[in-house]
C-alpha atoms as a PDB file:
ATOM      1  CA  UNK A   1      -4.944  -8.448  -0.176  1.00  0.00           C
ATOM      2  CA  UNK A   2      -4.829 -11.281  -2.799  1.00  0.00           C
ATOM      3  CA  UNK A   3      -8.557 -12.751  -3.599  1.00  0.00           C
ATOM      4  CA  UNK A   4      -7.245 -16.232  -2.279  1.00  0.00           C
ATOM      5  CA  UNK A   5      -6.510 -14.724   0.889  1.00  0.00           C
ATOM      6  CA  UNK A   6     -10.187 -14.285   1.475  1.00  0.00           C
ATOM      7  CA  UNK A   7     -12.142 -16.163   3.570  1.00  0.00           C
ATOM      8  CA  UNK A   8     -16.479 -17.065   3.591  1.00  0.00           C
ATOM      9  CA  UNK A   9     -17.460 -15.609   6.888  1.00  0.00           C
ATOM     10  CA  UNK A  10     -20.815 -17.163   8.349  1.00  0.00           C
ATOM     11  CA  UNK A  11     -22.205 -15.192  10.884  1.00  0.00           C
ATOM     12  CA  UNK A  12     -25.142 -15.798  13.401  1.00  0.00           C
ATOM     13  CA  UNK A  13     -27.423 -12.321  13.613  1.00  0.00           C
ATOM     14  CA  UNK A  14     -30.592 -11.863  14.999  1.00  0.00           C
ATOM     15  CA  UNK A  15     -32.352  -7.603  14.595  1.00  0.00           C
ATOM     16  CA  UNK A  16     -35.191  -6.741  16.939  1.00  0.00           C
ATOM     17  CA  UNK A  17     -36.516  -3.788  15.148  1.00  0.00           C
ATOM     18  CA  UNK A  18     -36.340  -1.584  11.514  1.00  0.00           C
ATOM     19  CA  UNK A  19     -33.638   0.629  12.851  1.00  0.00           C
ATOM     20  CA  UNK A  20     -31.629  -2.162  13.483  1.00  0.00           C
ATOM     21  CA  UNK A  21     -32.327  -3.195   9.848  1.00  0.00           C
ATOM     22  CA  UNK A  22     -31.781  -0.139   8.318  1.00  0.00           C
ATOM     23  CA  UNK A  23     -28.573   0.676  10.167  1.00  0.00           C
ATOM     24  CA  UNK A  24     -27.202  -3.352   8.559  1.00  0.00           C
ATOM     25  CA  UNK A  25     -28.148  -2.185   4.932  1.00  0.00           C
ATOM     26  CA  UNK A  26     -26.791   0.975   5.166  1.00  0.00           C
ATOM     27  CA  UNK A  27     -23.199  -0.491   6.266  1.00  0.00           C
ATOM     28  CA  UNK A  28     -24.100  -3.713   3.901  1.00  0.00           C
ATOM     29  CA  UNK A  29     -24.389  -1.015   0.806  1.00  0.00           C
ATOM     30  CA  UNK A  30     -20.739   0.492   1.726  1.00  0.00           C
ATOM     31  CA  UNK A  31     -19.130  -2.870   1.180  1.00  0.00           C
ATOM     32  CA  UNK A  32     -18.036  -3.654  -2.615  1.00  0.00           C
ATOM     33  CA  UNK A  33     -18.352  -7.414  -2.371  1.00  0.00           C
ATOM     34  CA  UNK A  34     -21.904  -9.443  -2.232  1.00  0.00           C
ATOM     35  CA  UNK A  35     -23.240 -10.360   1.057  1.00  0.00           C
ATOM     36  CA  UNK A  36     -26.402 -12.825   1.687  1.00  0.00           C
ATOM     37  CA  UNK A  37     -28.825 -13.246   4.502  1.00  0.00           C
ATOM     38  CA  UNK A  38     -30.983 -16.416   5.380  1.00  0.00           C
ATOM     39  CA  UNK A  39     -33.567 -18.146   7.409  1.00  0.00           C
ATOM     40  CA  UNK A  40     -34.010 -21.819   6.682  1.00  0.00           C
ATOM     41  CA  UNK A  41     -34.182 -22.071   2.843  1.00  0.00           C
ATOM     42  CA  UNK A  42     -34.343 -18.254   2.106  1.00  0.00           C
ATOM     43  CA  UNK A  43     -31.989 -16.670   0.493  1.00  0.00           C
ATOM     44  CA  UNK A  44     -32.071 -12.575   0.311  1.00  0.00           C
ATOM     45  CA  UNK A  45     -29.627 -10.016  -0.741  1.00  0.00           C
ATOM     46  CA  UNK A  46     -28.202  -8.613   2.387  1.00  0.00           C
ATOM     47  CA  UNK A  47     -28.275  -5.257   0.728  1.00  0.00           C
ATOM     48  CA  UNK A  48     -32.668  -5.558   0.554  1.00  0.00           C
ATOM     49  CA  UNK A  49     -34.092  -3.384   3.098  1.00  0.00           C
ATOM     50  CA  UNK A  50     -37.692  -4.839   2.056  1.00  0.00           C
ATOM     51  CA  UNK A  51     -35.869  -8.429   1.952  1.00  0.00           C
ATOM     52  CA  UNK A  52     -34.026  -8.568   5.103  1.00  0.00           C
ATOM     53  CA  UNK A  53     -37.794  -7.488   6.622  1.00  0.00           C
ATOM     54  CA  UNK A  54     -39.509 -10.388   4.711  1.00  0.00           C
ATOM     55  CA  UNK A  55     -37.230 -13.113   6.493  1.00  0.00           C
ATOM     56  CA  UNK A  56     -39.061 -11.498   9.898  1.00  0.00           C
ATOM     57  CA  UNK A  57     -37.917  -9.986  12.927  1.00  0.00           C
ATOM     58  CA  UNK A  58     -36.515 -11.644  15.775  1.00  0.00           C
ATOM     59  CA  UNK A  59     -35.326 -14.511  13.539  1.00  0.00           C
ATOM     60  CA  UNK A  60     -31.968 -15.885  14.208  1.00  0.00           C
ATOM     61  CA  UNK A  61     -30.756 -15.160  10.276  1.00  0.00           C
ATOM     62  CA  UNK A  62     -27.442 -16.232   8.687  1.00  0.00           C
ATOM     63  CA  UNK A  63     -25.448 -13.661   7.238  1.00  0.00           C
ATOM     64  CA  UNK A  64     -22.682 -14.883   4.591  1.00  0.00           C
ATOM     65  CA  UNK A  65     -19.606 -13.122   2.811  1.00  0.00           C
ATOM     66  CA  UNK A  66     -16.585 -13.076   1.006  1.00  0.00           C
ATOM     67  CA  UNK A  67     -14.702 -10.184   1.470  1.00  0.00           C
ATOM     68  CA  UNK A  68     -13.364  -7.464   4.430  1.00  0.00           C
ATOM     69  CA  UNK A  69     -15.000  -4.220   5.196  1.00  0.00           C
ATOM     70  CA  UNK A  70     -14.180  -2.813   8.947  1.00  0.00           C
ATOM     71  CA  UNK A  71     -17.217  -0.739   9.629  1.00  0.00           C
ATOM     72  CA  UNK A  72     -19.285  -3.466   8.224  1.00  0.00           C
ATOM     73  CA  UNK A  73     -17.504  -6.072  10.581  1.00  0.00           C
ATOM     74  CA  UNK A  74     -17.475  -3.843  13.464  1.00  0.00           C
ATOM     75  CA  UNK A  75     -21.418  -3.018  13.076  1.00  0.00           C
ATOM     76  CA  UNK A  76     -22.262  -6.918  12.351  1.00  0.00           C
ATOM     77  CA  UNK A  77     -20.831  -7.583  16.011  1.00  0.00           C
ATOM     78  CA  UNK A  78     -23.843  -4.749  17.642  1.00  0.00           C
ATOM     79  CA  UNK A  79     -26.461  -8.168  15.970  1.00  0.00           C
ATOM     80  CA  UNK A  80     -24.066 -10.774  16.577  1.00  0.00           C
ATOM     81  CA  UNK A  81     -26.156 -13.965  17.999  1.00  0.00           C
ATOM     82  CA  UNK A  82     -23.735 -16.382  20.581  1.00  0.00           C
END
């Protein structure tokens, strides 16, 4: 796939526990392009375990990405917020 053919995908996603966390950064790590997660005006590295927790639980949070990875699509839809 050519690099213009790539599009930003904003997602809504909201965890309710660490496993849920965990399970994000694991499939997060497998993907070869960057990824970002935020609340409000925080910005984290979607890859940051400890980061993603510091944004808080519950939280609606905004995940952002260039790139395609089908496990890590298919997984993001499991926290996907309406």
């Amino acid at each position: 796939m050519k690099e213009s053919e790539v599009k930003e995908v904003e997602m809504k996603v909201q965890f309710t526990n660490t496993d849920d966390v965990e399970e994000f950064v694991k499939a997060a790590g497998q993907c070869d392009f960057d990824i970002d997660i935020s609340y409000e005006h925080a910005y984290i590295d979607a890859k940051s375990f400890l980061g993603i927790l510091s944004l808080g639980l519950s939280r609606e949070l905004t995940v952002k990405y260039f790139g395609q990875n089908a496990n890590f699509e298919n997984m993001l839809k499991n926290y996907r917020v309406a």
